[in-house]
C-alpha atoms as a PDB file:
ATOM      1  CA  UNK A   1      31.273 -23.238 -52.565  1.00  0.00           C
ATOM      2  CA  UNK A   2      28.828 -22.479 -54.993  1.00  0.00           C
ATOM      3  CA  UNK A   3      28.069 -26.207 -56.090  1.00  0.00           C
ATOM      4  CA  UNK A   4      27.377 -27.236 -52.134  1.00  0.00           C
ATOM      5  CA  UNK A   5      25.575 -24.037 -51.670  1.00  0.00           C
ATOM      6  CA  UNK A   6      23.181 -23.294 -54.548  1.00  0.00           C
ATOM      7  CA  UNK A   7      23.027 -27.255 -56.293  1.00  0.00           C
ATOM      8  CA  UNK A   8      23.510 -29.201 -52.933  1.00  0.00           C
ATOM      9  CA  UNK A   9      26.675 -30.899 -54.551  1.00  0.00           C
ATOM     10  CA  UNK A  10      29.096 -32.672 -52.224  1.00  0.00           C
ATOM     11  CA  UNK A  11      32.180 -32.668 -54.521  1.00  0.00           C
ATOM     12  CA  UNK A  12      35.329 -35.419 -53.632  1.00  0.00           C
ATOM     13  CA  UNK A  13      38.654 -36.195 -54.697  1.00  0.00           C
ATOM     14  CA  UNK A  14      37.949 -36.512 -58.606  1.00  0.00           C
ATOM     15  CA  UNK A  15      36.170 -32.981 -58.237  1.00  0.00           C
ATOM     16  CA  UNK A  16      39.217 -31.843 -56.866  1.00  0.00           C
ATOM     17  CA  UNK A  17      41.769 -33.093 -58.939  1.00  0.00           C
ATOM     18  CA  UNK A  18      39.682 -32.195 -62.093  1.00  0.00           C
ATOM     19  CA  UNK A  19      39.495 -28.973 -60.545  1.00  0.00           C
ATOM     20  CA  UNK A  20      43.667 -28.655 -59.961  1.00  0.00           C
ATOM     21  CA  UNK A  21      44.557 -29.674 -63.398  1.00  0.00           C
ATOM     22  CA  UNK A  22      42.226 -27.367 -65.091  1.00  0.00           C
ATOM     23  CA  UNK A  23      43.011 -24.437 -62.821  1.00  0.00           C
ATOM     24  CA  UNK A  24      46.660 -24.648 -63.660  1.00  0.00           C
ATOM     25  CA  UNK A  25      46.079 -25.990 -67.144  1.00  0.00           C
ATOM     26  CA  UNK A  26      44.236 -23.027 -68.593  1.00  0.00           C
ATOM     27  CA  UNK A  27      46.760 -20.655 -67.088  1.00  0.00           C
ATOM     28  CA  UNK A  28      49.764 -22.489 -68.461  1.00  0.00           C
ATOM     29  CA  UNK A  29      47.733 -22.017 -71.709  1.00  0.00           C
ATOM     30  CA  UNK A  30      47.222 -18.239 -71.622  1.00  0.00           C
ATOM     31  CA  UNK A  31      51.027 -17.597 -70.809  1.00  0.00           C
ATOM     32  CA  UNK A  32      51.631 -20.201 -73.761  1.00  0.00           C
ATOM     33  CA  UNK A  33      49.946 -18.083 -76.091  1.00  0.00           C
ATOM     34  CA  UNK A  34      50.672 -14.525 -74.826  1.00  0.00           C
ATOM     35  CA  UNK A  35      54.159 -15.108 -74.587  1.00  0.00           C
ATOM     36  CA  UNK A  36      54.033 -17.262 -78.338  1.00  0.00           C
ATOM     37  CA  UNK A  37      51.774 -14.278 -80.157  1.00  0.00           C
ATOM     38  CA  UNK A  38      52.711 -10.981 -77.441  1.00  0.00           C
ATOM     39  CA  UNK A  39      56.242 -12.116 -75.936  1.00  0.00           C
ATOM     40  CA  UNK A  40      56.841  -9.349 -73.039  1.00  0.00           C
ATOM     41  CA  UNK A  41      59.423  -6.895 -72.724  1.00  0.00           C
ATOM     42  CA  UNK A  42      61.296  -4.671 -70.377  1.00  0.00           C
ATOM     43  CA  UNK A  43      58.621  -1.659 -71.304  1.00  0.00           C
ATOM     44  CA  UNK A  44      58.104  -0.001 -67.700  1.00  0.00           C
ATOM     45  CA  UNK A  45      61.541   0.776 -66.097  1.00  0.00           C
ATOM     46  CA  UNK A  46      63.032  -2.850 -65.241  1.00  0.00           C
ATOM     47  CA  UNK A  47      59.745  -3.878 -64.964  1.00  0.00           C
ATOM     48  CA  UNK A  48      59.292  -6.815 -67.525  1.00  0.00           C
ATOM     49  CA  UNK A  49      55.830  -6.569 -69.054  1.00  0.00           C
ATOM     50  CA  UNK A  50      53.677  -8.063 -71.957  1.00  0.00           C
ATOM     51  CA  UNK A  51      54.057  -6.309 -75.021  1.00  0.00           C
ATOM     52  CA  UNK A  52      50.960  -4.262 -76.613  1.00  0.00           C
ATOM     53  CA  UNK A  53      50.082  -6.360 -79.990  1.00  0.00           C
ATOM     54  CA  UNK A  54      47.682  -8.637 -79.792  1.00  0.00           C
ATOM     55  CA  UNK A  55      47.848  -8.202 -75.282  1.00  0.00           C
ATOM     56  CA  UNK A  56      44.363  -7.338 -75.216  1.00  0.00           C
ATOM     57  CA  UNK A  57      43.455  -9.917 -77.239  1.00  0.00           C
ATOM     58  CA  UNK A  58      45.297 -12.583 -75.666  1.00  0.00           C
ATOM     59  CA  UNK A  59      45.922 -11.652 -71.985  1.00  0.00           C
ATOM     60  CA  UNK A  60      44.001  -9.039 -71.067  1.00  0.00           C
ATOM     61  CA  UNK A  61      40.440 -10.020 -72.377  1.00  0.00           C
ATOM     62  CA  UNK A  62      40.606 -13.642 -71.148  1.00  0.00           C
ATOM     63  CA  UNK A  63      41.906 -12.285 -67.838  1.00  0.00           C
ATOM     64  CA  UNK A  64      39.186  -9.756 -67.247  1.00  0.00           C
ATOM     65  CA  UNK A  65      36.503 -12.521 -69.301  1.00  0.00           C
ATOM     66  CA  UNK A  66      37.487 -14.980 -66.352  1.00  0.00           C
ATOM     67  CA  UNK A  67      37.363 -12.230 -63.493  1.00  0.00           C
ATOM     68  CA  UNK A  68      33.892 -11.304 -64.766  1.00  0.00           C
ATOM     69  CA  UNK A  69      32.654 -14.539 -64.702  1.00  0.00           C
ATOM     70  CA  UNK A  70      34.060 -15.376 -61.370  1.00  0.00           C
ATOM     71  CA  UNK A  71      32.388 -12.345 -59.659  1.00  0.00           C
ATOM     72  CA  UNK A  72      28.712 -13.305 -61.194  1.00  0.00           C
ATOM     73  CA  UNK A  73      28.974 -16.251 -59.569  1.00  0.00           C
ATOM     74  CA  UNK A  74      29.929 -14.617 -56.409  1.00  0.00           C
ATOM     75  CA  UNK A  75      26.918 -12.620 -56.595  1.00  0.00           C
ATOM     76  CA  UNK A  76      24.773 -15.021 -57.285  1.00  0.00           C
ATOM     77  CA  UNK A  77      25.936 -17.297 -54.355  1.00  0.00           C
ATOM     78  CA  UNK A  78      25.751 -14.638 -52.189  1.00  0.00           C
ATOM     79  CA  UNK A  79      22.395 -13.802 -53.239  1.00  0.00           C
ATOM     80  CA  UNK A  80      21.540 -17.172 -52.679  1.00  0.00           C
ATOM     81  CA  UNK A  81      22.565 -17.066 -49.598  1.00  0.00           C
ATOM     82  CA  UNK A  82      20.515 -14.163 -48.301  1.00  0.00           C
ATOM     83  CA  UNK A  83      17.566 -15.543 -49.949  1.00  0.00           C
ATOM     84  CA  UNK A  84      17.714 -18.818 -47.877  1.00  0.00           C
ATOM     85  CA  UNK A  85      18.738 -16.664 -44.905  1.00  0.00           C
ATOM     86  CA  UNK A  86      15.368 -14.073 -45.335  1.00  0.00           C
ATOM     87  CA  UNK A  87      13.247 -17.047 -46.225  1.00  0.00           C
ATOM     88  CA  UNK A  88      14.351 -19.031 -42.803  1.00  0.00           C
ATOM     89  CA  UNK A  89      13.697 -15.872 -41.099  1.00  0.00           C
ATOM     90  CA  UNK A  90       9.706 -15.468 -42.416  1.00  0.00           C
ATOM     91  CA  UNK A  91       9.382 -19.206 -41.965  1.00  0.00           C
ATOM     92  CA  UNK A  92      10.317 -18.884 -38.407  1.00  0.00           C
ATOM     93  CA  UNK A  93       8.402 -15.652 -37.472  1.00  0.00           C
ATOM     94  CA  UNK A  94       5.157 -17.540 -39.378  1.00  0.00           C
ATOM     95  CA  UNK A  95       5.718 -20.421 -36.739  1.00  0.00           C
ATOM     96  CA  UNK A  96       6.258 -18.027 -33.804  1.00  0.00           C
ATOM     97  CA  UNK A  97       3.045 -16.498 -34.919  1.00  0.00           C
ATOM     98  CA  UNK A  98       0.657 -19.403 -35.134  1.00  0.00           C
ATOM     99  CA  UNK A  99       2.072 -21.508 -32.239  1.00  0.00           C
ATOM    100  CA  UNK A 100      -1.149 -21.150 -31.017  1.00  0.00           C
ATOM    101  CA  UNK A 101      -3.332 -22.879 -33.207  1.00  0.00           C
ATOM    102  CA  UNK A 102      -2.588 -26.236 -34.554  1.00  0.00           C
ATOM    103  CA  UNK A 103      -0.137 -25.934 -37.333  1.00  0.00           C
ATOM    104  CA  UNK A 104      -0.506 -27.229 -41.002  1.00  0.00           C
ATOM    105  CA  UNK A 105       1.866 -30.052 -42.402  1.00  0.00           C
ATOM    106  CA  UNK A 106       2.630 -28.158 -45.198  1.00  0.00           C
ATOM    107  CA  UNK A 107       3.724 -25.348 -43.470  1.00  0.00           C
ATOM    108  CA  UNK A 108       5.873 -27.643 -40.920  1.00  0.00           C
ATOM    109  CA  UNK A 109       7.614 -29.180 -43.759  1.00  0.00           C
ATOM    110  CA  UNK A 110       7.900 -25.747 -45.302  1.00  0.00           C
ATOM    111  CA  UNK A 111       8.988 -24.273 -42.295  1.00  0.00           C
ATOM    112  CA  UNK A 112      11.380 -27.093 -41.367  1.00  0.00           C
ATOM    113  CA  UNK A 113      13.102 -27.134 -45.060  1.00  0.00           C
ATOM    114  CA  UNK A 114      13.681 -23.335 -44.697  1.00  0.00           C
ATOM    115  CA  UNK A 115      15.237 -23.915 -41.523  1.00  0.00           C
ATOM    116  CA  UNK A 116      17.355 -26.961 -42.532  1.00  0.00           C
ATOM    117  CA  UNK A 117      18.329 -25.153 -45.607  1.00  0.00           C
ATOM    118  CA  UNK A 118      19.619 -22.378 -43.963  1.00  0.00           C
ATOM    119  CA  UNK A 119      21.595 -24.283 -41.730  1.00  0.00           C
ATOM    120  CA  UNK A 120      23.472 -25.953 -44.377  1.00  0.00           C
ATOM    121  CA  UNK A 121      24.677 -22.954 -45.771  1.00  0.00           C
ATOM    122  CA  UNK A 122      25.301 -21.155 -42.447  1.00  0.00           C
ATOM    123  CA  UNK A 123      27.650 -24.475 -41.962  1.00  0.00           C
ATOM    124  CA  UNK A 124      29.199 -23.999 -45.591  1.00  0.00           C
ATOM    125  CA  UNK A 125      29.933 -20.718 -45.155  1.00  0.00           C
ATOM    126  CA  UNK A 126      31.467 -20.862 -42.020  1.00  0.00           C
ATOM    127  CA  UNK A 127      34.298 -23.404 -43.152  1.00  0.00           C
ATOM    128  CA  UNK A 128      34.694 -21.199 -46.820  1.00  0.00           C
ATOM    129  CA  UNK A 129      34.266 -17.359 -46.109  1.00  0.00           C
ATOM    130  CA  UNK A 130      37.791 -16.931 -46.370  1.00  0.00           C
ATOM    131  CA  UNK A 131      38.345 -18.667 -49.778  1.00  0.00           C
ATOM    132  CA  UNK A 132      35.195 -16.556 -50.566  1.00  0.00           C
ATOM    133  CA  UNK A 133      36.720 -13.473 -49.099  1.00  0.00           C
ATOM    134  CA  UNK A 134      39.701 -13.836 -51.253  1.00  0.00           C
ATOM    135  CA  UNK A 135      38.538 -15.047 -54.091  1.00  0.00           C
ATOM    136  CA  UNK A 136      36.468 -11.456 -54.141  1.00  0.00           C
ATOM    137  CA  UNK A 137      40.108  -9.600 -53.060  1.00  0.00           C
ATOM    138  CA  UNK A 138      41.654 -10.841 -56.259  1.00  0.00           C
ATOM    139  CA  UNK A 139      39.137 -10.445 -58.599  1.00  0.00           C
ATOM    140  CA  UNK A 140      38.777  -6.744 -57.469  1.00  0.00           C
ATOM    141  CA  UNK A 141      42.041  -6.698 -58.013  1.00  0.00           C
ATOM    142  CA  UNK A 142      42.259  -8.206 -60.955  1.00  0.00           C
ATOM    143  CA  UNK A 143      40.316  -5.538 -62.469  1.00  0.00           C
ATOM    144  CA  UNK A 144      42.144  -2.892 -60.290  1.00  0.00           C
ATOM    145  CA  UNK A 145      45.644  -4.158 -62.624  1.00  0.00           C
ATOM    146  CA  UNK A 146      43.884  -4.324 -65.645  1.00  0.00           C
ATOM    147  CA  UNK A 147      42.893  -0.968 -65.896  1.00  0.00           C
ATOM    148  CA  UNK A 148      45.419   0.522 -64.696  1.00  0.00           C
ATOM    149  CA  UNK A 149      47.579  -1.474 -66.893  1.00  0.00           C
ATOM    150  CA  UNK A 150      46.256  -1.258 -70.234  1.00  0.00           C
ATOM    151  CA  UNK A 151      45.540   3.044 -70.054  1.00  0.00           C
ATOM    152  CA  UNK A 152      49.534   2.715 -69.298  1.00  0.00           C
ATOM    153  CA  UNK A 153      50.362   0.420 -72.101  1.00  0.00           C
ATOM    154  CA  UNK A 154      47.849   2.518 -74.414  1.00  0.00           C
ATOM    155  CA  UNK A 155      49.648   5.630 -73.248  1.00  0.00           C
ATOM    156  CA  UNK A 156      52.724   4.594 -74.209  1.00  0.00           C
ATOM    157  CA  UNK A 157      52.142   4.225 -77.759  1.00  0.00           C
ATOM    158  CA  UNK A 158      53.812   6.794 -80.383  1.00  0.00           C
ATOM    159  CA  UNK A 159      51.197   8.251 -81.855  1.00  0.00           C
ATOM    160  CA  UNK A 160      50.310  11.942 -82.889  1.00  0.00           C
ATOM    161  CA  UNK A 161      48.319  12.159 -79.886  1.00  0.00           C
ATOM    162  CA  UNK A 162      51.260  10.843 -77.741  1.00  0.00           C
ATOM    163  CA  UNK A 163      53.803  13.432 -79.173  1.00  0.00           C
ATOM    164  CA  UNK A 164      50.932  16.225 -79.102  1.00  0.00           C
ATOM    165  CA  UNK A 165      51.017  16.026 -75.443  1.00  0.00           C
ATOM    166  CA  UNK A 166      54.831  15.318 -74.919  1.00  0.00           C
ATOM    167  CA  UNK A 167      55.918  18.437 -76.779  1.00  0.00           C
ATOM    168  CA  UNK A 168      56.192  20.427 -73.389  1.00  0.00           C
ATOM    169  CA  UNK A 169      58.234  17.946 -72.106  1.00  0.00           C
ATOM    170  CA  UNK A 170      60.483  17.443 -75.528  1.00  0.00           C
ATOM    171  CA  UNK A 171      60.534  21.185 -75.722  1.00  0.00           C
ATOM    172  CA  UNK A 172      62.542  21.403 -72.368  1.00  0.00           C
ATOM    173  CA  UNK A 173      64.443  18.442 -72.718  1.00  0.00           C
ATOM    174  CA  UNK A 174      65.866  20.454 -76.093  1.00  0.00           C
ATOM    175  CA  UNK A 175      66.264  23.931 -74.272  1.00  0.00           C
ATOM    176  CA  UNK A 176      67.614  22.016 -70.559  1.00  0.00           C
ATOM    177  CA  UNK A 177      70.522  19.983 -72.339  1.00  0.00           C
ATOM    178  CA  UNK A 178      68.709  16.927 -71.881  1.00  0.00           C
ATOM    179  CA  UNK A 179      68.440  17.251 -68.223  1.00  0.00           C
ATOM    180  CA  UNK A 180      65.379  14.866 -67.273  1.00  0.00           C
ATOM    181  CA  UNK A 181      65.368  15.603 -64.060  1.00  0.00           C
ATOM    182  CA  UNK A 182      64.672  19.486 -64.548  1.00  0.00           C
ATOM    183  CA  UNK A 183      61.566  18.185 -66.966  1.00  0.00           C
ATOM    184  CA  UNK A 184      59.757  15.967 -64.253  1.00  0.00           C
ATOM    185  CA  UNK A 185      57.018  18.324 -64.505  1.00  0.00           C
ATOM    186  CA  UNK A 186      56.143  18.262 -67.726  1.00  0.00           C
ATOM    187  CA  UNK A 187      56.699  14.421 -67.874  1.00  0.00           C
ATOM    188  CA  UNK A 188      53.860  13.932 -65.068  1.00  0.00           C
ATOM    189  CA  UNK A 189      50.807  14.327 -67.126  1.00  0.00           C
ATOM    190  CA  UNK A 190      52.386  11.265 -69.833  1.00  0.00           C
ATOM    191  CA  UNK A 191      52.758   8.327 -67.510  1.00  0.00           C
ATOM    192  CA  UNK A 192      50.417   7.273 -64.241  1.00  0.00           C
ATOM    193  CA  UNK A 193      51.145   8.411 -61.309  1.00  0.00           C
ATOM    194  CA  UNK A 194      54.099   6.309 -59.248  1.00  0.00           C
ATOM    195  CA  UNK A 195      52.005   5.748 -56.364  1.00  0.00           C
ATOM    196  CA  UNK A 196      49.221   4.363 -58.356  1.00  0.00           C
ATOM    197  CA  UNK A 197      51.639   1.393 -60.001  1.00  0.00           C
ATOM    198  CA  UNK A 198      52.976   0.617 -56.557  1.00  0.00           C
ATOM    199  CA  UNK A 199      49.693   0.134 -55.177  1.00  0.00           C
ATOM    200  CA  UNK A 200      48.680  -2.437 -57.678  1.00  0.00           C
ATOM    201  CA  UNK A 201      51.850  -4.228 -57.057  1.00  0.00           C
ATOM    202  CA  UNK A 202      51.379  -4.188 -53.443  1.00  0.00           C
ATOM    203  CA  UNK A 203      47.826  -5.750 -54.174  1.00  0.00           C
ATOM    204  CA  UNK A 204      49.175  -7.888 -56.771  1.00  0.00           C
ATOM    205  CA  UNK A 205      51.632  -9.166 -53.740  1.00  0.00           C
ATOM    206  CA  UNK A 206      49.088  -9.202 -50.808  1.00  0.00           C
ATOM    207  CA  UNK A 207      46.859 -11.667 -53.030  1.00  0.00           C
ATOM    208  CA  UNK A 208      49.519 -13.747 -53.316  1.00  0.00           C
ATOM    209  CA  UNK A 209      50.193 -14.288 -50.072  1.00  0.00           C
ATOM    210  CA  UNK A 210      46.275 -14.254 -48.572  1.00  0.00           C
ATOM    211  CA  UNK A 211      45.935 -16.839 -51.264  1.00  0.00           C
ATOM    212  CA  UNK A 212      48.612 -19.026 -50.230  1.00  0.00           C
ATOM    213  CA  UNK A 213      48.222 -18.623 -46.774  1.00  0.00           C
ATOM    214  CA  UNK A 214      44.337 -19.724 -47.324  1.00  0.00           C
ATOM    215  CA  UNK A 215      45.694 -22.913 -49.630  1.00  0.00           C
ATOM    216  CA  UNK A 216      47.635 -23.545 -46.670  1.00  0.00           C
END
């Protein structure tokens, strides 16, 4: 979208099957090397999950590196976009406004190329929103996971901070017999909250499915 938009680029089968290998190619490369240098574990219930050395490193920067990167080009298609759209819009008022007189060439041609321009990207736009739409759900997303993620894999570590704030909750585990369930409270403040990690599933699972729906 952002090649036919902003550079006027009508890609074809080659840019498409360039496009396929490298999008699963680089992929098949991060979980190569996260799961060679990380490996992943059963760390969050029966959740399996990528272990903490080396996961920022390997997973979690590249992930959020390629999610930034994505959503400037967003933004700068979309500003694009509304530049072409507010140009059109001053080109047309200036020929409302002099219809009168007897109009310069330049201005036609500048009025006409403001006009044609904006209705090639009116027509792009119309036949990609929803790739664009999505592509802006999962990168918010993407973000949404990797926070959310990494303060929970941070928290986790056994540290003197870590046991600092879990004395409460060792404390009545000792005096309660072990009884977890009696301790809940003072477990709460340790972990993120339960609703928080279903929600980024749920997101994690509604991507999925927009995104092969859209493929589709």
């Amino acid at each position: 979208m952002h090649l036919q938009i902003c550079w006027e680029v009508n890609t074809g089968k080659v840019f498409f099957w360039v496009t396929l290998v490298v999008g699963w190619l680089i992929p098949a490369v991060g979980v190569a090397l996260t799961l060679g240098l990380t490996g992943v574990s059963y760390r969050f219930g029966n959740i399996c999950h990528i272990n903490h050395k080396l996961g920022l490193e390997d997973f979690w920067g590249p992930l959020l590196a390629f999610a930034t990167l994505a959503l400037v080009l967003q933004f700068i298609t979309i500003g694009y976009c509304i530049n072409v759209y507010v140009r059109s819009l001053f080109d047309d008022k200036a020929t409302t406004e002099n219809s009168s007189g007897v109009p310069t060439y330049s201005h036609s041609v500048n009025a006409a190329t403001a006009r044609q321009a904006y209705r090639r990207v009116k027509r792009v736009v119309e036949l990609q929103w929803r790739g664009a739409t999505i592509v802006l759900l999962i990168i918010a997303e993407v973000v949404f996971f990797a926070v959310i993620f990494v303060s929970m894999d941070n928290s986790s570590q056994v540290n003197a901070e870590l046991f600092e704030r879990a004395l409460p909750w060792l404390t009545c585990l000792a005096f309660s017999g072990g009884n977890k369930n009696l301790c809940l409270p003072q477990a709460r403040g340790l972990v993120k909250d339960e609703g928080i990690v279903v929600a980024v599933l749920v997101c994690l699972a509604v991507c999925t499915d927009a995104l092969l729906v859209s493929s589709c």
